[in-house]
N, C-alpha and C. Protein backbone atom coordinates (compact mmCIF):
# COMPACT_ATOMS: atom_id res chain seq x y z
N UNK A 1 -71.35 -6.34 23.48
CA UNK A 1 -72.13 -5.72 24.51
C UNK A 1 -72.81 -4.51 23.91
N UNK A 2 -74.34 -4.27 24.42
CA UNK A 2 -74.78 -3.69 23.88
C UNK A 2 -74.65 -2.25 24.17
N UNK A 3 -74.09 -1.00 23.32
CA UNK A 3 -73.61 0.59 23.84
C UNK A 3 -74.40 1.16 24.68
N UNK A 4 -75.00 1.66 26.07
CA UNK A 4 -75.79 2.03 26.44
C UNK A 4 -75.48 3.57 27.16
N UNK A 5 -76.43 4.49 27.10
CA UNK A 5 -75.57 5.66 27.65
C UNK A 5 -75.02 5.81 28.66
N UNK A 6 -75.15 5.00 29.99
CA UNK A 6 -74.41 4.83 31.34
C UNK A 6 -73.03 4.54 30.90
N UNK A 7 -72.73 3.82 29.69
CA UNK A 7 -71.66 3.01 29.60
C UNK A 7 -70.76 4.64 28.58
N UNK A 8 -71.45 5.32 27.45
CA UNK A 8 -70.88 6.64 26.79
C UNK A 8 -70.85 7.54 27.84
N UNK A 9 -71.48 7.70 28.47
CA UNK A 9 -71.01 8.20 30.09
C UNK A 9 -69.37 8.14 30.99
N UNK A 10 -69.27 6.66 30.94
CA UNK A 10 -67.98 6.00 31.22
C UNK A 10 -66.82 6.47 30.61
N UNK A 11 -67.33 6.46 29.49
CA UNK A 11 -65.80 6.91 28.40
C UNK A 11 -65.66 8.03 27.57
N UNK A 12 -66.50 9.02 28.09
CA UNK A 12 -67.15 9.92 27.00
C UNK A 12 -65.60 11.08 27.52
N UNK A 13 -64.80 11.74 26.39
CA UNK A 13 -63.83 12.09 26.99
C UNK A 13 -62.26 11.33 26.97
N UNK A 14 -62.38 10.25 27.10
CA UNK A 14 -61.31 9.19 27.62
C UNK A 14 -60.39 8.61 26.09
N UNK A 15 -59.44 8.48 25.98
CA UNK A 15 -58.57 8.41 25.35
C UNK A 15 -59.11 5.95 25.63
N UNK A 16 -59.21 6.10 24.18
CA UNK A 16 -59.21 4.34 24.75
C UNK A 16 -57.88 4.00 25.08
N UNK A 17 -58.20 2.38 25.80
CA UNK A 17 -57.13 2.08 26.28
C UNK A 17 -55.75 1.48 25.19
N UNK A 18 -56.15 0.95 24.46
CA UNK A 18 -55.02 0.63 22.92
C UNK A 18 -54.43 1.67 22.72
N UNK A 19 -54.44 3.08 22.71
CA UNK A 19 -53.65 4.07 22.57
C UNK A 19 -53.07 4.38 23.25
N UNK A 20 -53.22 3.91 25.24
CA UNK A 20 -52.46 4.50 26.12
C UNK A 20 -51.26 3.17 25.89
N UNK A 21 -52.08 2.17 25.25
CA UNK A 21 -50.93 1.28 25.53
C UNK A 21 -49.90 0.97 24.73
N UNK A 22 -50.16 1.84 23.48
CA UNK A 22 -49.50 1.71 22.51
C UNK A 22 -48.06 2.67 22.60
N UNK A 23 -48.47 3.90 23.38
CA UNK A 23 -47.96 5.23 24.17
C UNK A 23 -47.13 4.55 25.34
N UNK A 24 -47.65 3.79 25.93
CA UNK A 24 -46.85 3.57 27.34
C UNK A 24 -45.64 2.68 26.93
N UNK A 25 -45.78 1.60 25.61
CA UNK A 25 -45.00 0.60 25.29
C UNK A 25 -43.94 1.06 24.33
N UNK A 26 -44.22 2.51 23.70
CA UNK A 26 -42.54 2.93 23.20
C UNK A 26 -42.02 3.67 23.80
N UNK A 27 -42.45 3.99 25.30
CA UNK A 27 -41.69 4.43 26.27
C UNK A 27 -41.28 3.67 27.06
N UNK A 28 -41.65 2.46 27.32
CA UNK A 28 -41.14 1.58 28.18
C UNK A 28 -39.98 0.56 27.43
N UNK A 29 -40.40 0.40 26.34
CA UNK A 29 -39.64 -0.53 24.70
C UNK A 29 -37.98 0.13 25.55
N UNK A 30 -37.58 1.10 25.18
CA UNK A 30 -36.33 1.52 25.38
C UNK A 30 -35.63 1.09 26.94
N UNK A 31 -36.38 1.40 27.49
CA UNK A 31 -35.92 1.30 29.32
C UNK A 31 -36.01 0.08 29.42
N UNK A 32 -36.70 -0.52 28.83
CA UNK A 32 -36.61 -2.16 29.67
C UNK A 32 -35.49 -2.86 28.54
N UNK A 33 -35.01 -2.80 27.29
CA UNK A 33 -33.98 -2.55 26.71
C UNK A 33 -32.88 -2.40 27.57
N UNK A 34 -33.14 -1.24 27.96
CA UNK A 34 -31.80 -1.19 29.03
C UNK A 34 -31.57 -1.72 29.89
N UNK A 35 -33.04 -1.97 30.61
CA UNK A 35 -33.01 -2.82 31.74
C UNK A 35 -32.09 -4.66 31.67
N UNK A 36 -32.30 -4.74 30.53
CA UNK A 36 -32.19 -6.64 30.20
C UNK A 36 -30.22 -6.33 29.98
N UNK A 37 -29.75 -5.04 29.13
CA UNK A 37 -28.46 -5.02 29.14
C UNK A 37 -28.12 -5.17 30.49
N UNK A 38 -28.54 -4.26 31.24
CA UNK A 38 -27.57 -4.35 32.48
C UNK A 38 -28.07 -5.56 33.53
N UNK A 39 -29.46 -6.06 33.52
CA UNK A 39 -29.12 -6.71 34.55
C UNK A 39 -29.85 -8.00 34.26
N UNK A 40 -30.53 -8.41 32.78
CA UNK A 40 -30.71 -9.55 32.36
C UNK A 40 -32.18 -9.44 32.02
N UNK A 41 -32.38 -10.12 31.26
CA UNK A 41 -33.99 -10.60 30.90
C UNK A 41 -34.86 -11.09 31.98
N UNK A 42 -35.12 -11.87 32.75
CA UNK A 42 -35.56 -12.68 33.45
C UNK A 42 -35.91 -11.23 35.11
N UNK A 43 -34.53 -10.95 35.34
CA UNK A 43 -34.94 -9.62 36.42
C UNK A 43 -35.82 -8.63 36.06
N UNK A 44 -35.37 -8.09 34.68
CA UNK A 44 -36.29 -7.19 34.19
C UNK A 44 -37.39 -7.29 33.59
N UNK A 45 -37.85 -8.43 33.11
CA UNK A 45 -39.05 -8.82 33.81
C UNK A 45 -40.11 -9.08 34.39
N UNK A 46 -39.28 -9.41 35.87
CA UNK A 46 -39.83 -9.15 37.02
C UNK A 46 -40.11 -8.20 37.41
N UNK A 47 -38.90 -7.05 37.17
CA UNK A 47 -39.37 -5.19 37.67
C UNK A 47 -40.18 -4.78 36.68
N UNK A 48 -40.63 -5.27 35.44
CA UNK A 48 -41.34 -4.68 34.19
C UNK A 48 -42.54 -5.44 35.26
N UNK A 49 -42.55 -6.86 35.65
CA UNK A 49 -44.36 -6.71 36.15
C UNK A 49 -45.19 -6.57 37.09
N UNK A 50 -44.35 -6.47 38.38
CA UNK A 50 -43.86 -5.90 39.34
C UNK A 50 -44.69 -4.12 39.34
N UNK A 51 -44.25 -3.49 38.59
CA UNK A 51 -44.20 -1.90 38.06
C UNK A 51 -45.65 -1.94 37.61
N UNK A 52 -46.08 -2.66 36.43
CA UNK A 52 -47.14 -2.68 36.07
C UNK A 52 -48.32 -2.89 36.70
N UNK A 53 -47.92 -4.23 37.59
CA UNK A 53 -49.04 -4.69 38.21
C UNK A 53 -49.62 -3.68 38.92
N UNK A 54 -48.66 -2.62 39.79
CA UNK A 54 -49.01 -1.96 40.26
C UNK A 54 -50.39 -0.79 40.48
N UNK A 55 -49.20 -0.27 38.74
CA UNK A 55 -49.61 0.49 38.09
C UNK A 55 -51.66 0.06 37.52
N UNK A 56 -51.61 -1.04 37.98
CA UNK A 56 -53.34 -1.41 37.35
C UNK A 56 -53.77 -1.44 38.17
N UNK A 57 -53.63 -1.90 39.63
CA UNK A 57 -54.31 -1.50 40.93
C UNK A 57 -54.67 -0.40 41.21
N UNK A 58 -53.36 0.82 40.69
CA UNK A 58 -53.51 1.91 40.78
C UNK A 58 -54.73 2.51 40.11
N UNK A 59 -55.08 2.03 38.75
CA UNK A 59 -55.79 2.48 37.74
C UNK A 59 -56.76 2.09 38.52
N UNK A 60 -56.77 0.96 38.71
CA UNK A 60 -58.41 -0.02 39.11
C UNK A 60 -59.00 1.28 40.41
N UNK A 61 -57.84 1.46 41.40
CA UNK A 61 -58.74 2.50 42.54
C UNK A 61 -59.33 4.29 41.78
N UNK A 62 -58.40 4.60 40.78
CA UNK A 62 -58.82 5.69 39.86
C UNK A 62 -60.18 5.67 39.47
N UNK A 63 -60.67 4.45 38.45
CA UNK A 63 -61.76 4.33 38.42
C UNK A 63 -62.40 4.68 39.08
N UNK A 64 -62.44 3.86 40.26
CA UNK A 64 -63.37 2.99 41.37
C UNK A 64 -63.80 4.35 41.88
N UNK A 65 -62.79 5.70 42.26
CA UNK A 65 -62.94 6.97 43.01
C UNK A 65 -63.95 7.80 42.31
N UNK A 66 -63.59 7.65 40.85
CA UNK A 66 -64.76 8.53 39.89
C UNK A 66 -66.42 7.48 39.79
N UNK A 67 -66.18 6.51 39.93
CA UNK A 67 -67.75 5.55 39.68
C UNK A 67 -68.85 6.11 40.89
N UNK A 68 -69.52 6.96 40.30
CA UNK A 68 -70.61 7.28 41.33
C UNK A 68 -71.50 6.22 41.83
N UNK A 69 -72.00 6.37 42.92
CA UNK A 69 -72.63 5.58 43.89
C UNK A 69 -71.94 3.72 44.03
N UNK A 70 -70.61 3.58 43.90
CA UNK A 70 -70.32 2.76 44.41
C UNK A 70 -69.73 1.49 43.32
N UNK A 71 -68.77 0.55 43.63
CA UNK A 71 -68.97 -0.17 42.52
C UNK A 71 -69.31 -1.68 42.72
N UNK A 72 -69.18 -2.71 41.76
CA UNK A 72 -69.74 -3.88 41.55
C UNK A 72 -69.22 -4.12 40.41
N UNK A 73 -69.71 -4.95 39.78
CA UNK A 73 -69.89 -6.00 38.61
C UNK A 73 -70.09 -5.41 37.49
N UNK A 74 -71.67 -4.37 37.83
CA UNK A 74 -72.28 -3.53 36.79
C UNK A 74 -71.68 -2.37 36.62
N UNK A 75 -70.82 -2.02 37.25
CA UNK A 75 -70.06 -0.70 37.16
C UNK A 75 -68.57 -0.93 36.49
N UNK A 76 -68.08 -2.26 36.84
CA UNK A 76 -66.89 -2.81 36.11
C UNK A 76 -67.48 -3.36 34.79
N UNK A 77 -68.36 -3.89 34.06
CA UNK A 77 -69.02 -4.14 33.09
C UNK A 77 -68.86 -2.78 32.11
N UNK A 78 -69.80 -1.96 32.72
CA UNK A 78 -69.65 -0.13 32.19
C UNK A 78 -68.48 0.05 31.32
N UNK A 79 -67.47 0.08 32.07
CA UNK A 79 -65.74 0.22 32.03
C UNK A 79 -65.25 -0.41 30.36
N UNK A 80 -65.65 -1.70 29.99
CA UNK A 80 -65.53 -2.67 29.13
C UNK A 80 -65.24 -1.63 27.90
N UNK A 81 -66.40 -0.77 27.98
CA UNK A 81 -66.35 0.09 26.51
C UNK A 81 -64.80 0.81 26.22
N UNK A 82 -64.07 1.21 27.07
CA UNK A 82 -62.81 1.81 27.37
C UNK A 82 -61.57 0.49 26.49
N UNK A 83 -62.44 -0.62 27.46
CA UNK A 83 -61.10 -1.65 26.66
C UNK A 83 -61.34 -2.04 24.94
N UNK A 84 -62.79 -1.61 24.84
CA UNK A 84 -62.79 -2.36 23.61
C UNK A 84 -63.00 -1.23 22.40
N UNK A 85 -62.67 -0.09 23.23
CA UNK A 85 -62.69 1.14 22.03
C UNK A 85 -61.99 1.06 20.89
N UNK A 86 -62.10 1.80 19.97
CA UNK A 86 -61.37 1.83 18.65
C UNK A 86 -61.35 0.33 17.51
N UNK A 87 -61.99 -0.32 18.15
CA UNK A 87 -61.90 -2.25 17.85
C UNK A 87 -61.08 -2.51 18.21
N UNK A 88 -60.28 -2.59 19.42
CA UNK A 88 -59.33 -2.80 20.26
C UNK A 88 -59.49 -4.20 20.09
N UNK A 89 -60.53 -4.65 20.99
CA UNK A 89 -61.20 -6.35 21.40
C UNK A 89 -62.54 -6.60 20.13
N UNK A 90 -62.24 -7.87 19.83
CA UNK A 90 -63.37 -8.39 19.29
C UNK A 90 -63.81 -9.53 20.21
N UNK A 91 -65.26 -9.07 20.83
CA UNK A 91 -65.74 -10.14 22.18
C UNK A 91 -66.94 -10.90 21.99
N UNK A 92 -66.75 -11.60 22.37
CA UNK A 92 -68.12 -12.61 22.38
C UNK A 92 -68.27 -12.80 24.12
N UNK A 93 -69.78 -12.05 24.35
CA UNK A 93 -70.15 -12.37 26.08
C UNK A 93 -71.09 -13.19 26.19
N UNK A 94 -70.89 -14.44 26.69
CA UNK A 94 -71.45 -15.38 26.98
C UNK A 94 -72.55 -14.87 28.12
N UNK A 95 -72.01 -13.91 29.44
CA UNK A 95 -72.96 -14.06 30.28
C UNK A 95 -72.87 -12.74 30.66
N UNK A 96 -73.90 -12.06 31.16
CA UNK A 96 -73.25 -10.66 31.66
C UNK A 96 -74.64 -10.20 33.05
N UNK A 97 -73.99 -10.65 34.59
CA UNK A 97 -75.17 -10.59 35.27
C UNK A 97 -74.82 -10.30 36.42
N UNK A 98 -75.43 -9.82 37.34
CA UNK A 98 -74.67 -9.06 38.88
C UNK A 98 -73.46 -9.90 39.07
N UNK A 99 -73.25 -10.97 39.30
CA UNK A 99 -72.39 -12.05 39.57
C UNK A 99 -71.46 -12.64 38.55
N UNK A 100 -71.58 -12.47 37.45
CA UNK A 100 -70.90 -13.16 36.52
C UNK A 100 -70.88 -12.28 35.29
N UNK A 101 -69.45 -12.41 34.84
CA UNK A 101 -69.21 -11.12 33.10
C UNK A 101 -68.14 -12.17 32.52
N UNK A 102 -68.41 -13.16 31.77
CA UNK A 102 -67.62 -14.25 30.99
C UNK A 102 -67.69 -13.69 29.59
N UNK A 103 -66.61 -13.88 28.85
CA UNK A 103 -66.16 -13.23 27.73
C UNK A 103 -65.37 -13.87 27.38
N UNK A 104 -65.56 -14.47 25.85
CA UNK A 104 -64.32 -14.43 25.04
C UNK A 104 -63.53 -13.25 24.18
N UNK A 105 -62.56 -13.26 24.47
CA UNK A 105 -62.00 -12.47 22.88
C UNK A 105 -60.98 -13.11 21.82
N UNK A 106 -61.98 -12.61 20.69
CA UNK A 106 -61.98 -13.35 19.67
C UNK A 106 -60.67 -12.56 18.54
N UNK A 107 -60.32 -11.63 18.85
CA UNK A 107 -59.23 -10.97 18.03
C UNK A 107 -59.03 -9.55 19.20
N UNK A 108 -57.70 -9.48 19.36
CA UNK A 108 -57.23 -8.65 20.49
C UNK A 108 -55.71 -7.80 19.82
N UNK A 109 -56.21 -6.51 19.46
CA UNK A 109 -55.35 -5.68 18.82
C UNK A 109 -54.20 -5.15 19.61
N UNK A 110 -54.55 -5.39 20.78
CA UNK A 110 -53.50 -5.31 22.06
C UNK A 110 -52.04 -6.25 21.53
N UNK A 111 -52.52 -7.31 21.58
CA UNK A 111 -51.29 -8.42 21.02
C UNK A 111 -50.91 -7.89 19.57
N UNK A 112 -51.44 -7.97 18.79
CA UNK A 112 -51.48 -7.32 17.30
C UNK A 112 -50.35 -6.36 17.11
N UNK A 113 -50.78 -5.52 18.34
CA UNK A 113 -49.79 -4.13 18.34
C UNK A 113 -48.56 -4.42 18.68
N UNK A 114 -48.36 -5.25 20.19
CA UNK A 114 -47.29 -5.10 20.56
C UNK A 114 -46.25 -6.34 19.77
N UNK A 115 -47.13 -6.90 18.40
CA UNK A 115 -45.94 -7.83 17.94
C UNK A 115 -45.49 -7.06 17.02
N UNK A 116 -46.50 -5.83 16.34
CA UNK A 116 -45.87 -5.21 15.19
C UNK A 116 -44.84 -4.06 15.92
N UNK A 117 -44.56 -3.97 17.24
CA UNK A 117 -43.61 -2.80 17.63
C UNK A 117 -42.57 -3.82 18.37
N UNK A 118 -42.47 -5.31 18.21
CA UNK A 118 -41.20 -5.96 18.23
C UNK A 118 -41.20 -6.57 19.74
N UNK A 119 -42.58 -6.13 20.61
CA UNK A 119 -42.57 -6.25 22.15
C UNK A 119 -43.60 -7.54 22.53
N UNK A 120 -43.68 -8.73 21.45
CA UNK A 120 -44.48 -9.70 21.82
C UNK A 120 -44.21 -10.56 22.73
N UNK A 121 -43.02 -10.32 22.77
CA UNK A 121 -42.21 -11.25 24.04
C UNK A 121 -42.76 -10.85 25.26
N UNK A 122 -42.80 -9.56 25.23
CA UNK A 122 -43.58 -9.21 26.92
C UNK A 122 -44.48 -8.73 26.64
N UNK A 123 -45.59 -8.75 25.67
CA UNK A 123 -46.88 -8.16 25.44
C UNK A 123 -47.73 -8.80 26.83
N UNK A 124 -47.24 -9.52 27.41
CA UNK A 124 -48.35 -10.65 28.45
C UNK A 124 -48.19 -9.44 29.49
N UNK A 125 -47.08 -9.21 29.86
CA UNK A 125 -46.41 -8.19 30.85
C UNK A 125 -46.95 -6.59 30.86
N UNK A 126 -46.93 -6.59 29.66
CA UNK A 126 -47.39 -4.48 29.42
C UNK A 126 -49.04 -4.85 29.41
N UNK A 127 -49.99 -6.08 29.36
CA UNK A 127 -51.14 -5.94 29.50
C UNK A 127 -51.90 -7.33 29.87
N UNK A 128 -51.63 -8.19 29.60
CA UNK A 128 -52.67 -9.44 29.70
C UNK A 128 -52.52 -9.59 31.29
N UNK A 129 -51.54 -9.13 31.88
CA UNK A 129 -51.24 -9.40 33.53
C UNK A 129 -51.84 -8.34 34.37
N UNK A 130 -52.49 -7.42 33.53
CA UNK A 130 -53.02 -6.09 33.93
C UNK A 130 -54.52 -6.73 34.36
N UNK A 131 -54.65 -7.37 33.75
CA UNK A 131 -56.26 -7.87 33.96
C UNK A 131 -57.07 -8.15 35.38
N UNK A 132 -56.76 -9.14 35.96
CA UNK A 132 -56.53 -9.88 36.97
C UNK A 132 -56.33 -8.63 38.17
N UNK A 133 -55.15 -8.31 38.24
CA UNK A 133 -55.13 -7.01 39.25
C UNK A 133 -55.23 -5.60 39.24
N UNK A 134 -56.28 -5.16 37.99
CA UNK A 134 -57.10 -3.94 38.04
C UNK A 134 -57.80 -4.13 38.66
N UNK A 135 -58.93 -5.55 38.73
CA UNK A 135 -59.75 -5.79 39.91
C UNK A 135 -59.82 -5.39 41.48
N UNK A 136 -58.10 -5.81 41.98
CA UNK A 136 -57.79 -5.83 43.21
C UNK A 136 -58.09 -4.10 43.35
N UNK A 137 -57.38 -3.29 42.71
CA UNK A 137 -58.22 -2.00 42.93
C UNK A 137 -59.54 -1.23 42.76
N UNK A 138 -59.98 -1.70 41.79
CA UNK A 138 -61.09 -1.37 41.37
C UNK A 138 -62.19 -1.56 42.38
N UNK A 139 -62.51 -3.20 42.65
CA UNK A 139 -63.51 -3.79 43.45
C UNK A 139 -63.05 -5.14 44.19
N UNK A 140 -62.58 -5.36 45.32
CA UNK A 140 -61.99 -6.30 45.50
C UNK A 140 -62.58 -7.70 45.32
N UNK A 141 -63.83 -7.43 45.51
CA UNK A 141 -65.11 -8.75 45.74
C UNK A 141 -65.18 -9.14 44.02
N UNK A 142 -64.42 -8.68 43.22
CA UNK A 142 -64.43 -9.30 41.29
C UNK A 142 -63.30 -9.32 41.27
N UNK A 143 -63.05 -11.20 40.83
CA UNK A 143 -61.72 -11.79 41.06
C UNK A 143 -61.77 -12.09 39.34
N UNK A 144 -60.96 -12.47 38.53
CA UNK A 144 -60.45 -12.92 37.22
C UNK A 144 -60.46 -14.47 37.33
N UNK A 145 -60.89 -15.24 36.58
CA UNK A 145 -60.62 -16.69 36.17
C UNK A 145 -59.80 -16.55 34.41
N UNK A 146 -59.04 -16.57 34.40
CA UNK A 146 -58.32 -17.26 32.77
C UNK A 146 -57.52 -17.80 32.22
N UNK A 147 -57.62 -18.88 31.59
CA UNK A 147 -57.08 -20.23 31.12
C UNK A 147 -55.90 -19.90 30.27
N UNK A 148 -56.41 -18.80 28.74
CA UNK A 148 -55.92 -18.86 28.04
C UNK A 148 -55.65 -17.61 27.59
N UNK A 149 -54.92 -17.10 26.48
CA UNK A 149 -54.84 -15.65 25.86
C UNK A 149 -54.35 -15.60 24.56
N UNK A 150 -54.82 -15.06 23.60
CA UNK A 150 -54.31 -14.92 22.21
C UNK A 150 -52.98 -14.73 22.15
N UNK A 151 -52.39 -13.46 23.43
CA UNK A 151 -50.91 -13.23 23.25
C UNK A 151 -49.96 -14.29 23.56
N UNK A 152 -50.47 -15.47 24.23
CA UNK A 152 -49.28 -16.77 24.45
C UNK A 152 -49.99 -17.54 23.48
N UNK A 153 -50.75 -17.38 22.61
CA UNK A 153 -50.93 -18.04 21.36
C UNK A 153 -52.00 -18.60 21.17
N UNK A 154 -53.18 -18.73 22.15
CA UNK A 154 -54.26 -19.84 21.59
C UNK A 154 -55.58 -18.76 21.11
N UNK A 155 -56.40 -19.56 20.43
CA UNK A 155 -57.67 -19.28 19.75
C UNK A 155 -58.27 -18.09 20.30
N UNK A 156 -58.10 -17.96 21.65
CA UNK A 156 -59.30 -16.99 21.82
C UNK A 156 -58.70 -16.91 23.66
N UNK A 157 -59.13 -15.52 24.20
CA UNK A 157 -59.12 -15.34 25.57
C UNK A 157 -60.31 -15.64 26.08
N UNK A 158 -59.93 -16.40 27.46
CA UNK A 158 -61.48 -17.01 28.13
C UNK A 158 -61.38 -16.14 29.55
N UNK A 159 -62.25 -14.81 29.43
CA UNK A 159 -62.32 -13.92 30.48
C UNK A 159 -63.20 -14.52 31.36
N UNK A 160 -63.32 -15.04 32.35
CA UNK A 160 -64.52 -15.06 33.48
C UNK A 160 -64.19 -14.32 34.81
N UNK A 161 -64.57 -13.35 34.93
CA UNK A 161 -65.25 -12.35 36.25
C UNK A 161 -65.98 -12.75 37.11
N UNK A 162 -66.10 -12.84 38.00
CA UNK A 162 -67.18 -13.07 39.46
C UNK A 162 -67.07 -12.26 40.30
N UNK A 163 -68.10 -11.94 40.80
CA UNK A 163 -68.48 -11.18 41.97
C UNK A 163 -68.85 -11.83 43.19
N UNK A 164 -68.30 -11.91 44.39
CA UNK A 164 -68.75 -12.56 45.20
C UNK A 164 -68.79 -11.22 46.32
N UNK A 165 -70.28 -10.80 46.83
CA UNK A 165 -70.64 -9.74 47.92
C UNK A 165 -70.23 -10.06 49.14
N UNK A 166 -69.89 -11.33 49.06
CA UNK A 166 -69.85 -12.19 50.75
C UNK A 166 -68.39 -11.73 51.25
N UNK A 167 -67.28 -11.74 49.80
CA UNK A 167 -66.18 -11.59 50.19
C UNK A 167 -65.21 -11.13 50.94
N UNK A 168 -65.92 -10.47 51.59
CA UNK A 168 -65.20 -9.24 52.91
C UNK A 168 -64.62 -8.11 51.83
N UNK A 169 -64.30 -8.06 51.24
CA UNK A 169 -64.37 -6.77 50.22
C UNK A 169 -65.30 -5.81 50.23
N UNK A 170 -65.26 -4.68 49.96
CA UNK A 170 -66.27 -3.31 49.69
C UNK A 170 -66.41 -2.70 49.15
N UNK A 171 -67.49 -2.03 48.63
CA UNK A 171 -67.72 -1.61 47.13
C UNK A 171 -67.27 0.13 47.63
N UNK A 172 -66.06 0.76 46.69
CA UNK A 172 -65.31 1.96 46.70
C UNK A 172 -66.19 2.74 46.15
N UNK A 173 -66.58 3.92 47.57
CA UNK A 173 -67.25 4.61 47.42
C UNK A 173 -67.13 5.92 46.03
């Protein structure tokens, strides 16, 4: 995607996101450790995505509060530079248009990271599940379509975004 200043605007300031996540995952590495001693893998888990999911809705309305005049598609597009800072994501965008932001990624340092800090087992959990319901806060009317993800192992992530205005959703002022 091409850098545009609306978009250095977006992130100008901002810590990318591979570093918060790299930060959030050897603080969480230990507790959810603990979590699986006492009450099993499979529960903890659930409270590890559970917690998170949250936690990205949360983020998604953060955004959404600072995006002047409203958001959409083109304002969640903006945002992209945040995920793919530092060479975080290597992306290939197929389409990028009021309605539609389809993306592959082609090498994702996200996974990278969390196999070299021993947390690939739940790398899906501390982020690939984040995806999908940052939306729900952010903009409700941009839903997630994806098949696949580098971190459960295949070739490439197949991001597709849509915007649908009709949706009874509203763009956060």
């Amino acid at each position: 995607m091409a850098e545009t200043s609306k978009e250095n605007s977006a992130t100008d300031g901002e810590i990318g996101i591979l570093q918060r996540r790299r930060i959030e995952a050897a603080i969480i590495a230990p507790i959810y450790a603990g979590m699986v001693r006492e009450i099993g893998e499979a529960r903890a888990q659930a409270i590890l995505d559970a917690a998170i999911s949250q936690a990205a809705i949360d983020a998604g309305r953060m955004f959404a509060e600072r995006t002047e005049g409203g958001t959409d598609l083109n304002t969640f597009q903006d945002l992209q530079a945040l995920w793919t800072k530092d060479d975080a994501l290597e992306i290939e965008v197929l389409r990028a248009s009021d309605e539609h932001f389809d993306y592959n990624v082609r090498r994702c340092r996200y996974a990278e990271t969390y196999r070299e800090m021993g947390l690939g087992h739940i790398g899906h959990l501390l982020s690939c599940n984040r995806d999908g319901v940052f939306c729900q806060g952010y903009d409700p009317r941009i839903t997630l379509q994806r098949t696949q993800t580098l971190m459960e192992g295949a070739e490439h992530c197949d991001f597709r975004y849509s915007f649908d205005a009709t949706s009874g959703g509203e763009a956060k002022p």
